[in-house]
Protein backbone atom coordinates (compact mmCIF):
# COMPACT_ATOMS: atom_id res chain seq x y z
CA UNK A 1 0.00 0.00 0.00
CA UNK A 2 1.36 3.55 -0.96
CA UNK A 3 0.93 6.08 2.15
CA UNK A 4 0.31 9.00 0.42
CA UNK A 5 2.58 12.48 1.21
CA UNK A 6 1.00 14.38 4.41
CA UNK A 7 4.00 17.04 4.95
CA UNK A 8 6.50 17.89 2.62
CA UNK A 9 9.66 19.27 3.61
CA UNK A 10 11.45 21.97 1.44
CA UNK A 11 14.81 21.38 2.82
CA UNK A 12 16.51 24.50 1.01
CA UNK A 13 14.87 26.49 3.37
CA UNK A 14 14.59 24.32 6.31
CA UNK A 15 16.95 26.06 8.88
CA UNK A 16 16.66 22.87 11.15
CA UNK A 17 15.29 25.12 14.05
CA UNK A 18 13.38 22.30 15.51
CA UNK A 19 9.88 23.98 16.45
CA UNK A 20 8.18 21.84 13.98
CA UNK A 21 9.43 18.57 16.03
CA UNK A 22 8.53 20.25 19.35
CA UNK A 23 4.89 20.70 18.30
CA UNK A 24 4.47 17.57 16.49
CA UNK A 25 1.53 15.41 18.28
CA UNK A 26 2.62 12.55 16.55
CA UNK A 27 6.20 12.91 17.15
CA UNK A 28 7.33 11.64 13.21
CA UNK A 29 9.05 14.93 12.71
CA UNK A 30 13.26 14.87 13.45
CA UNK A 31 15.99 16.50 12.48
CA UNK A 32 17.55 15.07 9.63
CA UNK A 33 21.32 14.14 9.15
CA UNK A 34 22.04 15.36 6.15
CA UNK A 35 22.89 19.54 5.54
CA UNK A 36 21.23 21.64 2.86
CA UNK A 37 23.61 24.00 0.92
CA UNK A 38 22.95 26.51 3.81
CA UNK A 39 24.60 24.12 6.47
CA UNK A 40 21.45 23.33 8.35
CA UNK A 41 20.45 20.20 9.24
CA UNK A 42 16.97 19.84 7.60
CA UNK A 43 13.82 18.54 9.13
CA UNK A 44 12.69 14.75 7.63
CA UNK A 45 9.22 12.64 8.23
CA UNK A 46 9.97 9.56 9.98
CA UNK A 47 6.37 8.39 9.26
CA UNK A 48 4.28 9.94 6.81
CA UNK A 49 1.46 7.39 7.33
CA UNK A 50 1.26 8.41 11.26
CA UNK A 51 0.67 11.98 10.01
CA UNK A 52 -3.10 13.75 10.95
CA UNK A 53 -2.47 16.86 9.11
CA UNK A 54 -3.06 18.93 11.93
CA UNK A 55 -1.04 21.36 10.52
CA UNK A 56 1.06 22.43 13.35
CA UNK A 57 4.55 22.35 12.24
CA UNK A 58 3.52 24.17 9.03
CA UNK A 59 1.71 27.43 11.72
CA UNK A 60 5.15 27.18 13.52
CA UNK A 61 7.59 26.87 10.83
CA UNK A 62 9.08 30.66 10.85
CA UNK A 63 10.92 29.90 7.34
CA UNK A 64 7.53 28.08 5.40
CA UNK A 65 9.46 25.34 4.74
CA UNK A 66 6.72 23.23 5.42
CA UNK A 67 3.79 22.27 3.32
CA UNK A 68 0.56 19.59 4.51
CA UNK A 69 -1.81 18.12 2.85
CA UNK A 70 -5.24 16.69 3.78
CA UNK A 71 -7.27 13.75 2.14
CA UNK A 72 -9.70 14.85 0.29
CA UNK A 73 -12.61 13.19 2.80
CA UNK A 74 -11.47 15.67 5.58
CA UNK A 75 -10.97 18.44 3.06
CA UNK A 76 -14.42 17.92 1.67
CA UNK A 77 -16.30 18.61 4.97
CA UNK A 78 -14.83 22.26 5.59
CA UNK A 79 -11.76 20.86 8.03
CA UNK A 80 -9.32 23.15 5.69
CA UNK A 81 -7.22 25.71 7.25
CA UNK A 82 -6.81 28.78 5.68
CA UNK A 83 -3.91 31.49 6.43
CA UNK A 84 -1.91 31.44 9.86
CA UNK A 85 -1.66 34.39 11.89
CA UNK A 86 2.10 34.31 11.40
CA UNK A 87 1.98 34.79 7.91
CA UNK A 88 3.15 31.34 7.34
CA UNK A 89 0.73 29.75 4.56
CA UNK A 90 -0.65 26.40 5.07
CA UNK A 91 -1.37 24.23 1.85
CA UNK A 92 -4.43 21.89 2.45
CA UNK A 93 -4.73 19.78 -0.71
């Protein structure tokens, strides 16, 4: 069975500042050990399947380097978030 993408990390601009893996309910957020051409050490999804799309690390994420994504069932009945008060945009697809 292929688990389909919840979060998508852009890992260019990922500054590996860890808020996303503090707020993480499900606790499949880490930081990664690879570096991006900026030095940082990027965030990575241990578990996409495990993800709600609660949409927390993308509302914390000061760089928008994260992007979530609902199923369409939950998207459907009006469970989409719109803009975060931070200014960081959430993509609900």
């Amino acid at each position: 069975m292929v688990v389909p993408v919840r979060v998508r990390v852009d890992e260019e601009r990922c500054k590996g500042c860890g808020l996303c893996v503090y707020v993480c309910p499900r606790g499949i957020l880490e930081l990664g050990a690879t570096v991006n051409s900026g030095g940082y050490h990027p965030v990575r999804v241990t578990e996409q399947g495990l993800c709600t799309s609660c949409t927390l690390c993308a509302l914390m994420c000061p760089d928008l380097a994260l992007e979530v994504f609902r199923p369409a069932a939950r998207a459907a009945a009006g469970m989409v978030a719109a803009e975060a008060g931070g200014g960081a945009a959430v993509a609900v697809r």
